[in-house]
Structures are given as C-alpha cells and as structure tokens.
PDB file of N, CA and C in Angstrom:
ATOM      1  N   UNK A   1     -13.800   6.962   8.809  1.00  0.00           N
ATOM      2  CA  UNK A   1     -12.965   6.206   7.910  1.00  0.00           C
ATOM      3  C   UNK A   1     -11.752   5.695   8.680  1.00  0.00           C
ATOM      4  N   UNK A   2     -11.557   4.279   8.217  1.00  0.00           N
ATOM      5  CA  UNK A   2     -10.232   3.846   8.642  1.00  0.00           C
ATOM      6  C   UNK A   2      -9.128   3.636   7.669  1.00  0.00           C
ATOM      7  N   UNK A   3      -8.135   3.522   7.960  1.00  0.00           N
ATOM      8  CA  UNK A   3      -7.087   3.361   6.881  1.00  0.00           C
ATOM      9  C   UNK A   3      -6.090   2.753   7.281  1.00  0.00           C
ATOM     10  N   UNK A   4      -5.661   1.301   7.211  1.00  0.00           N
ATOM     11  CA  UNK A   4      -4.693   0.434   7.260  1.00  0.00           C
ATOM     12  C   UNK A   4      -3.356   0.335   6.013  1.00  0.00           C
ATOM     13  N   UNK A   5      -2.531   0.590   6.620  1.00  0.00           N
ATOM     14  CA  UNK A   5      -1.319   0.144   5.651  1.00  0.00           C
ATOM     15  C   UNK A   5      -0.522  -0.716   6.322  1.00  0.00           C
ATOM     16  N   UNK A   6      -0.459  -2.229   5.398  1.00  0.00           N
ATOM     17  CA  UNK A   6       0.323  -3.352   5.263  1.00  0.00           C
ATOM     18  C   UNK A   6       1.527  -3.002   4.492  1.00  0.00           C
ATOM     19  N   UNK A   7       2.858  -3.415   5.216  1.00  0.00           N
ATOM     20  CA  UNK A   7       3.952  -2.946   5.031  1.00  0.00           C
ATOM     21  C   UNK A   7       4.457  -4.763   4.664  1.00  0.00           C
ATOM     22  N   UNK A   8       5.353  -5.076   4.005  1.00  0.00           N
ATOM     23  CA  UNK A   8       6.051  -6.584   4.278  1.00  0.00           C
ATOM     24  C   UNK A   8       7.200  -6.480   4.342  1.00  0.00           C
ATOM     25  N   UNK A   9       7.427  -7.589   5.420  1.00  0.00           N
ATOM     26  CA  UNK A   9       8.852  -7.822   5.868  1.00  0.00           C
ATOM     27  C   UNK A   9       9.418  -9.136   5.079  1.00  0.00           C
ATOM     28  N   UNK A  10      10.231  -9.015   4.416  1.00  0.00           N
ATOM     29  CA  UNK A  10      10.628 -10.164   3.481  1.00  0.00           C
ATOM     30  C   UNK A  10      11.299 -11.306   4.714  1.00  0.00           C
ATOM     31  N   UNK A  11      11.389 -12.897   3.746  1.00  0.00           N
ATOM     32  CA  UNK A  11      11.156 -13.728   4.489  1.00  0.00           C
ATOM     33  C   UNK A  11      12.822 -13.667   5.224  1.00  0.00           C
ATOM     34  N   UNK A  12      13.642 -13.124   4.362  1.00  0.00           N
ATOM     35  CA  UNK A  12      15.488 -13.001   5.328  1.00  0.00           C
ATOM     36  C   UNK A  12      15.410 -12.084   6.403  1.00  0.00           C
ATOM     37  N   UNK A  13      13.771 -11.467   6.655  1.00  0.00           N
ATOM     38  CA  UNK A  13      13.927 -10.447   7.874  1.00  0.00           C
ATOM     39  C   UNK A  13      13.707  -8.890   7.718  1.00  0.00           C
ATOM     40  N   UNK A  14      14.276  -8.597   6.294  1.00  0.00           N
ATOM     41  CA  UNK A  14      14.970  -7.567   5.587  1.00  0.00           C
ATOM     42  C   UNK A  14      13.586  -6.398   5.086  1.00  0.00           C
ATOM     43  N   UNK A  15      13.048  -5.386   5.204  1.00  0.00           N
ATOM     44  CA  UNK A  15      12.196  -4.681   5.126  1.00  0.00           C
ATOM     45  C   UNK A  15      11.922  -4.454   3.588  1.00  0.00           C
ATOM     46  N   UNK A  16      10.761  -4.508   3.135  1.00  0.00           N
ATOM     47  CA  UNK A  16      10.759  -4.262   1.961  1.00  0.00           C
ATOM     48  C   UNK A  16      10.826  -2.884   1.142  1.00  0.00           C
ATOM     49  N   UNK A  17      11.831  -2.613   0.289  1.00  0.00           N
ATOM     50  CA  UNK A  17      12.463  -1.211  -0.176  1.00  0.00           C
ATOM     51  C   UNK A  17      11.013  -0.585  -0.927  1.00  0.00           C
ATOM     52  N   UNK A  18      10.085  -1.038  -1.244  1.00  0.00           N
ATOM     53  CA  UNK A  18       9.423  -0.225  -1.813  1.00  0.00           C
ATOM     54  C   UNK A  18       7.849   0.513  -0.572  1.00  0.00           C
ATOM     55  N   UNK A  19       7.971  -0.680   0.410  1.00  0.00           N
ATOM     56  CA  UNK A  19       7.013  -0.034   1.173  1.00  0.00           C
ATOM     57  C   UNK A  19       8.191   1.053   2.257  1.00  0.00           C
ATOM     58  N   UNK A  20       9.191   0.736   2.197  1.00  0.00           N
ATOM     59  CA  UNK A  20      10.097   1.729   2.852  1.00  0.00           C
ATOM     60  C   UNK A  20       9.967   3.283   2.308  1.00  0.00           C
ATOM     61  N   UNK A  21       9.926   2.864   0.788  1.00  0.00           N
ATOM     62  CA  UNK A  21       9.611   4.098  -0.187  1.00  0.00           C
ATOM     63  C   UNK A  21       8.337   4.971   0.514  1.00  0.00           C
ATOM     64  N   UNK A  22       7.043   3.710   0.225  1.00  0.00           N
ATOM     65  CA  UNK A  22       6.051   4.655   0.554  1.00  0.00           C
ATOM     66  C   UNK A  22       5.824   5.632   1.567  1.00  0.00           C
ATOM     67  N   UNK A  23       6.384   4.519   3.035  1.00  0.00           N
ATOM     68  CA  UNK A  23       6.399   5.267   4.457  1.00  0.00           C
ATOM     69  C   UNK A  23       7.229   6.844   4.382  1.00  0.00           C
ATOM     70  N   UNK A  24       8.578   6.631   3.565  1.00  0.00           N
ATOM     71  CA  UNK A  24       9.058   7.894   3.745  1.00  0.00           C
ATOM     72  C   UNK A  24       8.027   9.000   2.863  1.00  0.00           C
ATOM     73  N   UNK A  25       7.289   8.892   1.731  1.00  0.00           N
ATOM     74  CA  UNK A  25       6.500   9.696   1.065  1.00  0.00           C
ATOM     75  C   UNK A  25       5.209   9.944   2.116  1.00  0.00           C
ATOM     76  N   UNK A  26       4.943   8.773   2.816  1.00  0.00           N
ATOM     77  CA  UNK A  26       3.695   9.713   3.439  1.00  0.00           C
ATOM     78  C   UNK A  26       4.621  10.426   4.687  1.00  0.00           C
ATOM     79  N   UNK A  27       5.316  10.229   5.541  1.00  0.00           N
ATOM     80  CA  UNK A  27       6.289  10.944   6.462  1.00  0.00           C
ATOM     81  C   UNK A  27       5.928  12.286   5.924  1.00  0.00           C
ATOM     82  N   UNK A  28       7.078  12.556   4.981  1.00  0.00           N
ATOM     83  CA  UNK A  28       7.273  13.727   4.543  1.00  0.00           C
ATOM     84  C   UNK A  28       6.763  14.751   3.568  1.00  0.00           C
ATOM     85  N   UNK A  29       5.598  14.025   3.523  1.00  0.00           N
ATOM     86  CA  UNK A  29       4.056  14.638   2.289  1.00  0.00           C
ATOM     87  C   UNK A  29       2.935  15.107   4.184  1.00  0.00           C
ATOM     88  N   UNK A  30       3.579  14.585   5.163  1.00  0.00           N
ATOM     89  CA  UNK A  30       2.423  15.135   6.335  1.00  0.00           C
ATOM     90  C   UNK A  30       1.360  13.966   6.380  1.00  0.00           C
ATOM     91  N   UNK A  31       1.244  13.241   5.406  1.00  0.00           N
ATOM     92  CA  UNK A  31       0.234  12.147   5.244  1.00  0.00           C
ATOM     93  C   UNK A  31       0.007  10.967   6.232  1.00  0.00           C
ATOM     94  N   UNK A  32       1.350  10.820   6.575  1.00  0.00           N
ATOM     95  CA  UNK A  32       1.216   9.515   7.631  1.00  0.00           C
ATOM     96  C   UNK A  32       0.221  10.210   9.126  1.00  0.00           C
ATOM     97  N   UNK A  33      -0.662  11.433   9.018  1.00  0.00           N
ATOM     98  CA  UNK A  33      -1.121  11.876   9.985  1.00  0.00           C
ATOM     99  C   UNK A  33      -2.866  10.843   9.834  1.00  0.00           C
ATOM    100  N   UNK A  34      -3.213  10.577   8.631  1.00  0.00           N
ATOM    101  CA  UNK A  34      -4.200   9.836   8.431  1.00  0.00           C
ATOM    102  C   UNK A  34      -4.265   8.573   8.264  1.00  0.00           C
ATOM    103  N   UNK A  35      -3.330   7.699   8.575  1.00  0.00           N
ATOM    104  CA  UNK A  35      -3.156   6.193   8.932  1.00  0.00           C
ATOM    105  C   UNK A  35      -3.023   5.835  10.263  1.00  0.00           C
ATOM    106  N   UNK A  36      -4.189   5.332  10.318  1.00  0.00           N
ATOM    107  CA  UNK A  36      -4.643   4.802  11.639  1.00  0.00           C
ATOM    108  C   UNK A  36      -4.439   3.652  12.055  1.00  0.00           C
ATOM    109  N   UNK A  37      -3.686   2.714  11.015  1.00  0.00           N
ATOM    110  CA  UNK A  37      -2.817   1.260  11.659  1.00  0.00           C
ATOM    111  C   UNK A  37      -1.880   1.319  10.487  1.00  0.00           C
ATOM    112  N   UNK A  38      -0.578   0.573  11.266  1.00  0.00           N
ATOM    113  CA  UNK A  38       0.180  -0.113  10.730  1.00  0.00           C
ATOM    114  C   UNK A  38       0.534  -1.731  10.461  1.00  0.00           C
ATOM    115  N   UNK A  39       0.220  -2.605   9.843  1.00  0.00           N
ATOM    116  CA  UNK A  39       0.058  -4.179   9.918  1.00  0.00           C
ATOM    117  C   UNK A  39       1.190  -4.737   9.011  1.00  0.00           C
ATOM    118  N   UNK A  40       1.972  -5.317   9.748  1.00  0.00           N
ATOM    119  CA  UNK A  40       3.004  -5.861   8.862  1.00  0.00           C
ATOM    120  C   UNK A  40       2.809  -7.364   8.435  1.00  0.00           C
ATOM    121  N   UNK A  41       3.122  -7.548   7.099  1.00  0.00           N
ATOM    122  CA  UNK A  41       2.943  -8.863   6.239  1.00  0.00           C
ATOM    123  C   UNK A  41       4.144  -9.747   6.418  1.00  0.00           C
ATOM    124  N   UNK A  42       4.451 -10.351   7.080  1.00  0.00           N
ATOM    125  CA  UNK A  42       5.841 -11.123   7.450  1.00  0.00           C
ATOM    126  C   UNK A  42       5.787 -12.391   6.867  1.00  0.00           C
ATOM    127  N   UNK A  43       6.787 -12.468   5.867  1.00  0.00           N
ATOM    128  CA  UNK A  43       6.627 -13.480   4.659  1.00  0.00           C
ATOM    129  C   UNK A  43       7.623 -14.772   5.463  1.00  0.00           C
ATOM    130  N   UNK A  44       7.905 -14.457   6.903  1.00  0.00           N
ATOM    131  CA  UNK A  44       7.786 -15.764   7.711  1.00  0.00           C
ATOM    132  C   UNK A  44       7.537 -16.103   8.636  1.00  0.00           C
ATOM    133  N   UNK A  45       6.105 -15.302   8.556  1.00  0.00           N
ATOM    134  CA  UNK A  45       5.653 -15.837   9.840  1.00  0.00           C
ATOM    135  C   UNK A  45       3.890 -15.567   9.140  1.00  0.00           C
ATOM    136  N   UNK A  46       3.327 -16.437   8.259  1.00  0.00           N
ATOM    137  CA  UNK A  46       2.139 -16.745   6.922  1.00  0.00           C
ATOM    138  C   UNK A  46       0.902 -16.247   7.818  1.00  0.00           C
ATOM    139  N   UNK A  47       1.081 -16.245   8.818  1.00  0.00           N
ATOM    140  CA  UNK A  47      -0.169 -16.525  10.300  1.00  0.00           C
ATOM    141  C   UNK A  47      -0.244 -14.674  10.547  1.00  0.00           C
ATOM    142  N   UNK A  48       0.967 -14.082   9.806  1.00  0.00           N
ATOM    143  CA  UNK A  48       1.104 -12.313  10.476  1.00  0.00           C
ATOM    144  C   UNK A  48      -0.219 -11.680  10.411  1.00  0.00           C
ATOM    145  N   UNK A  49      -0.452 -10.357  10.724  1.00  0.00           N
ATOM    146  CA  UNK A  49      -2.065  -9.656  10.574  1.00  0.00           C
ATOM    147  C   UNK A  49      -1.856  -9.432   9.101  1.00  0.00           C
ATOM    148  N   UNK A  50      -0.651  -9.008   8.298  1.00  0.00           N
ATOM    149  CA  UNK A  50      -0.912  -8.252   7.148  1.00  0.00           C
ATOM    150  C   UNK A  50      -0.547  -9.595   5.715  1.00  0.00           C
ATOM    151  N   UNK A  51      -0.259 -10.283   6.569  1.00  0.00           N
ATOM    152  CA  UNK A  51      -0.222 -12.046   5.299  1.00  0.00           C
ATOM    153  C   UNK A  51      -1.866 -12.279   5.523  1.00  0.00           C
ATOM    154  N   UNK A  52      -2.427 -11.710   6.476  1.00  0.00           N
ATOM    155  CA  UNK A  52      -4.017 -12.536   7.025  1.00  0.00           C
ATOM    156  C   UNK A  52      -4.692 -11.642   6.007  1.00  0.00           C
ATOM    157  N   UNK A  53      -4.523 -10.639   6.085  1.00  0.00           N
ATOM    158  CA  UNK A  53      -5.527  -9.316   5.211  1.00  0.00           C
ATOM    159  C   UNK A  53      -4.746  -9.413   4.370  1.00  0.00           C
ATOM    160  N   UNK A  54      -3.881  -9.836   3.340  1.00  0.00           N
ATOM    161  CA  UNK A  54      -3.317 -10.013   1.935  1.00  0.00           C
ATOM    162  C   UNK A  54      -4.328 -11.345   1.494  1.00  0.00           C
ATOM    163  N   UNK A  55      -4.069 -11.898   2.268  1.00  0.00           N
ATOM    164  CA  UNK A  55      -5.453 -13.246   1.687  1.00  0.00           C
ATOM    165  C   UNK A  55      -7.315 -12.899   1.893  1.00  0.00           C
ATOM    166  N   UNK A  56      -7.294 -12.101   3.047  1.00  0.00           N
ATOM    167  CA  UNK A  56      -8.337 -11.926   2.848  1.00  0.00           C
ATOM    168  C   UNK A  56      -9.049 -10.922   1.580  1.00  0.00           C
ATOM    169  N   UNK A  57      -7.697 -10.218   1.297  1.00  0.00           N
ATOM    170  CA  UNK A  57      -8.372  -9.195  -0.048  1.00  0.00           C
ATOM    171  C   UNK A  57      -7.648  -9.868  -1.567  1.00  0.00           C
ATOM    172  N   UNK A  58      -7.518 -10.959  -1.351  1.00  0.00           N
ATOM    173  CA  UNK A  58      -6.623 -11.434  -2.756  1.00  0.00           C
ATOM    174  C   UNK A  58      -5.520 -10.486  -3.098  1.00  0.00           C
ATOM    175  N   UNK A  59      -4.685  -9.708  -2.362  1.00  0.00           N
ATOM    176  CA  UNK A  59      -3.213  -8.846  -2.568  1.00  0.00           C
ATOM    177  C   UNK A  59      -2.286  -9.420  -2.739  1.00  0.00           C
ATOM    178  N   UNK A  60      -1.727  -9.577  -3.411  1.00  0.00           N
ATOM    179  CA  UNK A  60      -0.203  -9.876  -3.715  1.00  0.00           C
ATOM    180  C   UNK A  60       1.029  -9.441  -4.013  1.00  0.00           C
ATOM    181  N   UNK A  61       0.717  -8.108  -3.826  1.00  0.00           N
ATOM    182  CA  UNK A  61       1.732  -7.087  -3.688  1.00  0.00           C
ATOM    183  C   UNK A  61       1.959  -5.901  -2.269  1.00  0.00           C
ATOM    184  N   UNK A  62       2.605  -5.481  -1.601  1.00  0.00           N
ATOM    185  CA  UNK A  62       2.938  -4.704  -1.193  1.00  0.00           C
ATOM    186  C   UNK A  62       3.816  -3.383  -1.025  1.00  0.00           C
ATOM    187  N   UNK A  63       3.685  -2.051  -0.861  1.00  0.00           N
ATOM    188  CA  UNK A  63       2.341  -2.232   0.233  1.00  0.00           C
ATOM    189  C   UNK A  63       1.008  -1.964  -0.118  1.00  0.00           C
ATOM    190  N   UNK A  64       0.306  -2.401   0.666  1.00  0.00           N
ATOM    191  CA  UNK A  64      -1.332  -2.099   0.413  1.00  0.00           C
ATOM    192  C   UNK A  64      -1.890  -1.014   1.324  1.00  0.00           C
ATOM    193  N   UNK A  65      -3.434  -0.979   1.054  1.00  0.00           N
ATOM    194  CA  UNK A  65      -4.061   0.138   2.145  1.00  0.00           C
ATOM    195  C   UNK A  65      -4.940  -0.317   2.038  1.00  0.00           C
ATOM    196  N   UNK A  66      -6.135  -0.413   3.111  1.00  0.00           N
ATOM    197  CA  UNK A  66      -7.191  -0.986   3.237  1.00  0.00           C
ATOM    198  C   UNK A  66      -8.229   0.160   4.058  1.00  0.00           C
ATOM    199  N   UNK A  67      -8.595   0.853   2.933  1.00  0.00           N
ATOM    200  CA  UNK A  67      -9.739   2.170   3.653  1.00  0.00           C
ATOM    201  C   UNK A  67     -10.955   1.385   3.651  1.00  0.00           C
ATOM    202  N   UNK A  68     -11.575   1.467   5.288  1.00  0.00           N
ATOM    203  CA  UNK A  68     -12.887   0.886   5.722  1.00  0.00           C
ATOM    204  C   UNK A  68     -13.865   2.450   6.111  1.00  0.00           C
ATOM    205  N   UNK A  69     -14.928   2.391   5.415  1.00  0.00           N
ATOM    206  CA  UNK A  69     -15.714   3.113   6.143  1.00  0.00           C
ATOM    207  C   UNK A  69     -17.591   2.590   6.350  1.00  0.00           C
ATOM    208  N   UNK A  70     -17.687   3.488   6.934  1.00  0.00           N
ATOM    209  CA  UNK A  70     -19.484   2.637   7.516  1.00  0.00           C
ATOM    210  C   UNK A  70     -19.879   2.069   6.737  1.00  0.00           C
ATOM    211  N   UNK A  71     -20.592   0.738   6.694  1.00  0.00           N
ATOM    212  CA  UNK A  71     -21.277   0.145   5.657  1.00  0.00           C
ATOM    213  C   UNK A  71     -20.949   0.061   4.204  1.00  0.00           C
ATOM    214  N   UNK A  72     -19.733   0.006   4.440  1.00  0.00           N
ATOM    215  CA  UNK A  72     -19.664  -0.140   2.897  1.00  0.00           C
ATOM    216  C   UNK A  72     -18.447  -0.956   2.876  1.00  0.00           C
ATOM    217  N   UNK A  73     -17.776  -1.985   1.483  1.00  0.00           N
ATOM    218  CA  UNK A  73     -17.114  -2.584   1.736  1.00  0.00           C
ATOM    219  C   UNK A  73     -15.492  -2.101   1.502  1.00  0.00           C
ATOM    220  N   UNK A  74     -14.743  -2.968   2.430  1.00  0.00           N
ATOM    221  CA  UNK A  74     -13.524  -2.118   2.076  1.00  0.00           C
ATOM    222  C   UNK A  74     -12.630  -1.429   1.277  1.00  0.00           C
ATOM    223  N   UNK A  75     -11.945  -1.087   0.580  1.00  0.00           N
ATOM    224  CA  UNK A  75     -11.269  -0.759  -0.875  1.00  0.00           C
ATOM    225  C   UNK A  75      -9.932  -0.830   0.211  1.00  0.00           C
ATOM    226  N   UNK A  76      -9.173  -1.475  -0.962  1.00  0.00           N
ATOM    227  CA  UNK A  76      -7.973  -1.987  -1.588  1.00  0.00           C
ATOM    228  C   UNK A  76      -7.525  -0.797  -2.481  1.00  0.00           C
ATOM    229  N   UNK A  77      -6.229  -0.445  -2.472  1.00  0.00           N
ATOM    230  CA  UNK A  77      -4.996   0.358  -2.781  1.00  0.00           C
ATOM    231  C   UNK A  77      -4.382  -0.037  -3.098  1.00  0.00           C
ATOM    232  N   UNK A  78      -3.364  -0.591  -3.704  1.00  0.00           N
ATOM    233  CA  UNK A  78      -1.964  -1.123  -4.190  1.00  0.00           C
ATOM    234  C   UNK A  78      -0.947   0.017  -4.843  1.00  0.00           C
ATOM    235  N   UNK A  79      -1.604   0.944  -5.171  1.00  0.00           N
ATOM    236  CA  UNK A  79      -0.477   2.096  -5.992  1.00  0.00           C
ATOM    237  C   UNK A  79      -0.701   3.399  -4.831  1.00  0.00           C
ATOM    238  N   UNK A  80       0.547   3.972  -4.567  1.00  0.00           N
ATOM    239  CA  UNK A  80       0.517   4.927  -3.495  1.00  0.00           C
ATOM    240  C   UNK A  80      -0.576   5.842  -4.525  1.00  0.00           C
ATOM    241  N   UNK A  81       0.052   6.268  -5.438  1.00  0.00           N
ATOM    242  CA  UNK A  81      -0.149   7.477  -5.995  1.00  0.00           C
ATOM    243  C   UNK A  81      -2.169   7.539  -6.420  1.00  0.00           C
ATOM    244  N   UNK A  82      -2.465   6.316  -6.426  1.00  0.00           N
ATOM    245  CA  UNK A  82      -4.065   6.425  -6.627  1.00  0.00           C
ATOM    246  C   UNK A  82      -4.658   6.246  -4.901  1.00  0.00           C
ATOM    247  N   UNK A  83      -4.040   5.807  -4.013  1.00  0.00           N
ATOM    248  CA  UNK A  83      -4.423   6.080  -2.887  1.00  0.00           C
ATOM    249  C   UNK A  83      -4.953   7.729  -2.328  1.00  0.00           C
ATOM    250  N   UNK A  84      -3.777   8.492  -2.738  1.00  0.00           N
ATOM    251  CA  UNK A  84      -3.153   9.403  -2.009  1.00  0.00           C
ATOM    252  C   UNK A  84      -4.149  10.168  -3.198  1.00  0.00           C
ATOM    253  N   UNK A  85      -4.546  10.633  -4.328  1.00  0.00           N
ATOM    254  CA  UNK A  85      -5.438  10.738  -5.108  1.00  0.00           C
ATOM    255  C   UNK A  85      -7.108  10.750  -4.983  1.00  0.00           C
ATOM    256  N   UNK A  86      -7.357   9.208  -4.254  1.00  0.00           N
ATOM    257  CA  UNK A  86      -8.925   9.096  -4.432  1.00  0.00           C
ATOM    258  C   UNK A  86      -9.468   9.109  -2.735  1.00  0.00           C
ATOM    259  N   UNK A  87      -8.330   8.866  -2.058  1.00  0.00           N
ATOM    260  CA  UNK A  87      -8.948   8.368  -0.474  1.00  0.00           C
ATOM    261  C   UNK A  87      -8.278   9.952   0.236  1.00  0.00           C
ATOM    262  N   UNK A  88      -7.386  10.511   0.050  1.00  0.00           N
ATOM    263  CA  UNK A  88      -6.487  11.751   0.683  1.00  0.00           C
ATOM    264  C   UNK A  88      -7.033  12.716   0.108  1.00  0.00           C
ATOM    265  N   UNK A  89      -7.775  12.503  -1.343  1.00  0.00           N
ATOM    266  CA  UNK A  89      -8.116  14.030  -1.925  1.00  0.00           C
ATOM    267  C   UNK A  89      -6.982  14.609  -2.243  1.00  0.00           C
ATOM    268  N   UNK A  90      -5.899  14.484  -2.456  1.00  0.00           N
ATOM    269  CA  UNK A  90      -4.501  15.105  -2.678  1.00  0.00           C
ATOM    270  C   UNK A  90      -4.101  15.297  -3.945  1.00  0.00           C
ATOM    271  N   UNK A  91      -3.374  16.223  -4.615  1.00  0.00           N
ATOM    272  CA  UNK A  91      -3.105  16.020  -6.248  1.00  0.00           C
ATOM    273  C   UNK A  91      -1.760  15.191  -6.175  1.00  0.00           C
ATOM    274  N   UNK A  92      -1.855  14.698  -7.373  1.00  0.00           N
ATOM    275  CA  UNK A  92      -0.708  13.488  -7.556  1.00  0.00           C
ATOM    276  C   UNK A  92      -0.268  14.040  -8.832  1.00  0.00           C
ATOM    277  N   UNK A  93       0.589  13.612  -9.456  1.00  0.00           N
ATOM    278  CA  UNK A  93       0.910  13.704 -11.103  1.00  0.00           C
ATOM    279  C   UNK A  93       0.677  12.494 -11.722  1.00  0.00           C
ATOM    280  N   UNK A  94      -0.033  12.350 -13.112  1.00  0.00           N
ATOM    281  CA  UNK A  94      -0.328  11.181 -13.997  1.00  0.00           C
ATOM    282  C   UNK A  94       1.232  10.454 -14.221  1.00  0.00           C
ATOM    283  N   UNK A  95       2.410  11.419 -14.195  1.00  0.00           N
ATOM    284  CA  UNK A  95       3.384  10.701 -14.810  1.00  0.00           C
ATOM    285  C   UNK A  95       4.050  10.078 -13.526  1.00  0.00           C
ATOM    286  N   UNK A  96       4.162  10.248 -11.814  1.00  0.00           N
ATOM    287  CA  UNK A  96       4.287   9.534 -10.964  1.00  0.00           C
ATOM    288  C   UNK A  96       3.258   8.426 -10.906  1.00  0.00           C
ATOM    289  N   UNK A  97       2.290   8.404 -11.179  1.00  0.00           N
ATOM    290  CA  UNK A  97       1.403   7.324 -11.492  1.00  0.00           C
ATOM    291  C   UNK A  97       2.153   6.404 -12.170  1.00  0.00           C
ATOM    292  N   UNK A  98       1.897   6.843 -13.336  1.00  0.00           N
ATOM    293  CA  UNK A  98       2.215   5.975 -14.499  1.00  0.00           C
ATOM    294  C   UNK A  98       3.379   4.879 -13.785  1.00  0.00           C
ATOM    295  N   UNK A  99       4.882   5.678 -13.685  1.00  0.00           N
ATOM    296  CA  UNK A  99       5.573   5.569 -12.930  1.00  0.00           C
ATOM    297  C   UNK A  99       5.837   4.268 -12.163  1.00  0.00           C
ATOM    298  N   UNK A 100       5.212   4.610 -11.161  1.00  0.00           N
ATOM    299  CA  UNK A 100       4.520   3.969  -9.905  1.00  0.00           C
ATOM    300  C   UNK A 100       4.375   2.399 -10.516  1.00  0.00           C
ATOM    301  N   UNK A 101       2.803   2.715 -11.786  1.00  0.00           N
ATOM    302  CA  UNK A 101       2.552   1.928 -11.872  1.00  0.00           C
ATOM    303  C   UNK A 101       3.313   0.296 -13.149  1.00  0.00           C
ATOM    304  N   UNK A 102       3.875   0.736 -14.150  1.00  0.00           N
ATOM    305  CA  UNK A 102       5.250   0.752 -14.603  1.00  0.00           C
ATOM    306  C   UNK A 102       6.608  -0.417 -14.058  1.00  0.00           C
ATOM    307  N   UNK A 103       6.728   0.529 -12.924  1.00  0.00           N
ATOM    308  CA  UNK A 103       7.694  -0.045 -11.863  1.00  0.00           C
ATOM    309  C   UNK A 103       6.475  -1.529 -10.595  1.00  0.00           C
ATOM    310  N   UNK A 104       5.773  -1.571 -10.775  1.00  0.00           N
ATOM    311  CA  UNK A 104       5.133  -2.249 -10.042  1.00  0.00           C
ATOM    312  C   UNK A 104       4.756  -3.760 -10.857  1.00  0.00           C
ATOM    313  N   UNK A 105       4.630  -3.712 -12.290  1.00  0.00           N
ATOM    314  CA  UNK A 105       4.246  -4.493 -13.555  1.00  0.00           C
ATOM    315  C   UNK A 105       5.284  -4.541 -14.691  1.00  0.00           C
ATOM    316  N   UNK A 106       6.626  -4.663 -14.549  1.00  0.00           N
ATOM    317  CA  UNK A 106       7.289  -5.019 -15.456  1.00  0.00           C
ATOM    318  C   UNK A 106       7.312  -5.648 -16.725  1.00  0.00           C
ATOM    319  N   UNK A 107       5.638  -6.402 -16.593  1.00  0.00           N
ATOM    320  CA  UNK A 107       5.574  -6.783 -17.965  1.00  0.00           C
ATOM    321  C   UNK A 107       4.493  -6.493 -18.394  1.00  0.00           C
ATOM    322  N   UNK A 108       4.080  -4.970 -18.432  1.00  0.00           N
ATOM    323  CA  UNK A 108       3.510  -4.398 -18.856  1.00  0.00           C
ATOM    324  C   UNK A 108       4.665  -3.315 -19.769  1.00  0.00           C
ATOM    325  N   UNK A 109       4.367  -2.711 -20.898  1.00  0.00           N
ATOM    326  CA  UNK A 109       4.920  -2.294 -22.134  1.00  0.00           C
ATOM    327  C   UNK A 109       4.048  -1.110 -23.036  1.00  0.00           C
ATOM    328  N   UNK A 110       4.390   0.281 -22.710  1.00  0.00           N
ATOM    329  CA  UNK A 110       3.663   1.147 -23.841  1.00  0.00           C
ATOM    330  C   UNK A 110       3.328   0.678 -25.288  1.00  0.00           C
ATOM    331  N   UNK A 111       2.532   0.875 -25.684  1.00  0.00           N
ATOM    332  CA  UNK A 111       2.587   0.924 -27.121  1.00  0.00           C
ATOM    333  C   UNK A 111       2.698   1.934 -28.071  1.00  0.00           C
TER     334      UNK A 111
END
C-alpha cells in the first residue's frame, strides 16, 4: 500500500491552516510513520504534483490522501478522521468525525 497526502499552499504563499491541522495530528498520533509521500497543491503554481492529482481525482478540498494498492483503484480521503479509521485501522470518535466533517461543509445543517 501507498499513501499520498496532498497538503495546499494557498495562492499568497501562506500554508493552509487546516492541512497544518492534519500534519500536526498525524505527527503526534505516531501516524505520519505510514505516509509515504508528501505532494503539495500550490494554488500558484496549477501545473504543482498535488493541483495535478486534485484534478486527476475530481478533489476540491484539502488535504487529501490518495491510498494506492495492487490492482485496485485508488481511494480518495478528504476527512482525516475516516482516513485514519478505514485505511490506519485506528479508532476515531463519531463526534470528531462529525466535527471534522461539519467544519469542512458549512452548509450542511442538523436536523
């Protein structure tokens, strides 16, 4: 298995605060021991590896993860917490999920 995480660098240069988020959670969860690339999405420079693999997987958010394994096709990640869940085997909490996911979709709304 491989496992890519696309990080983006916003177009003023400026690192983006939520993949900053993630990096420090896998850091200090021990996790960043199973990411085997880092590809940054540089929102000015459209041509970057991780703007190239945001189009190639229809992503529009960051950050992403892109787990490849033999013969089979890649999967796409967008929420740490279902990454770290279905590809890490790791327990997560439903309400960091939720969370997660919440803060990612603003116009999304409980009922």
């Amino acid at each position: 298995m491989k496992i890519t995480l696309v990080k983006k660098i916003l177009a003023d240069g400026s690192p983006c605060k939520k993949c900053g988020d993630v990096l420090e959670k896998l850091e200090s969860s021990g996790q960043m021991q199973y990411i085997d690339e880092i590809v940054v999405a540089d929102e000015g420079d459209l041509n970057s590896a991780g703007m190239e693999l945001a189009r190639r997987y229809d992503v529009s958010r960051a950050p992403f993860f892109v787990v490849e394994e033999d013969d089979q096709e890649p999967r796409i990640y967008t929420v740490y917490f279902k990454f770290v869940k279905e590809v890490l085997d790791q327990k997560t909490s439903e309400r960091e999920e939720l969370k997660e996911i919440m803060n990612d979709n603003p116009d999304l709304d409980f009922l």
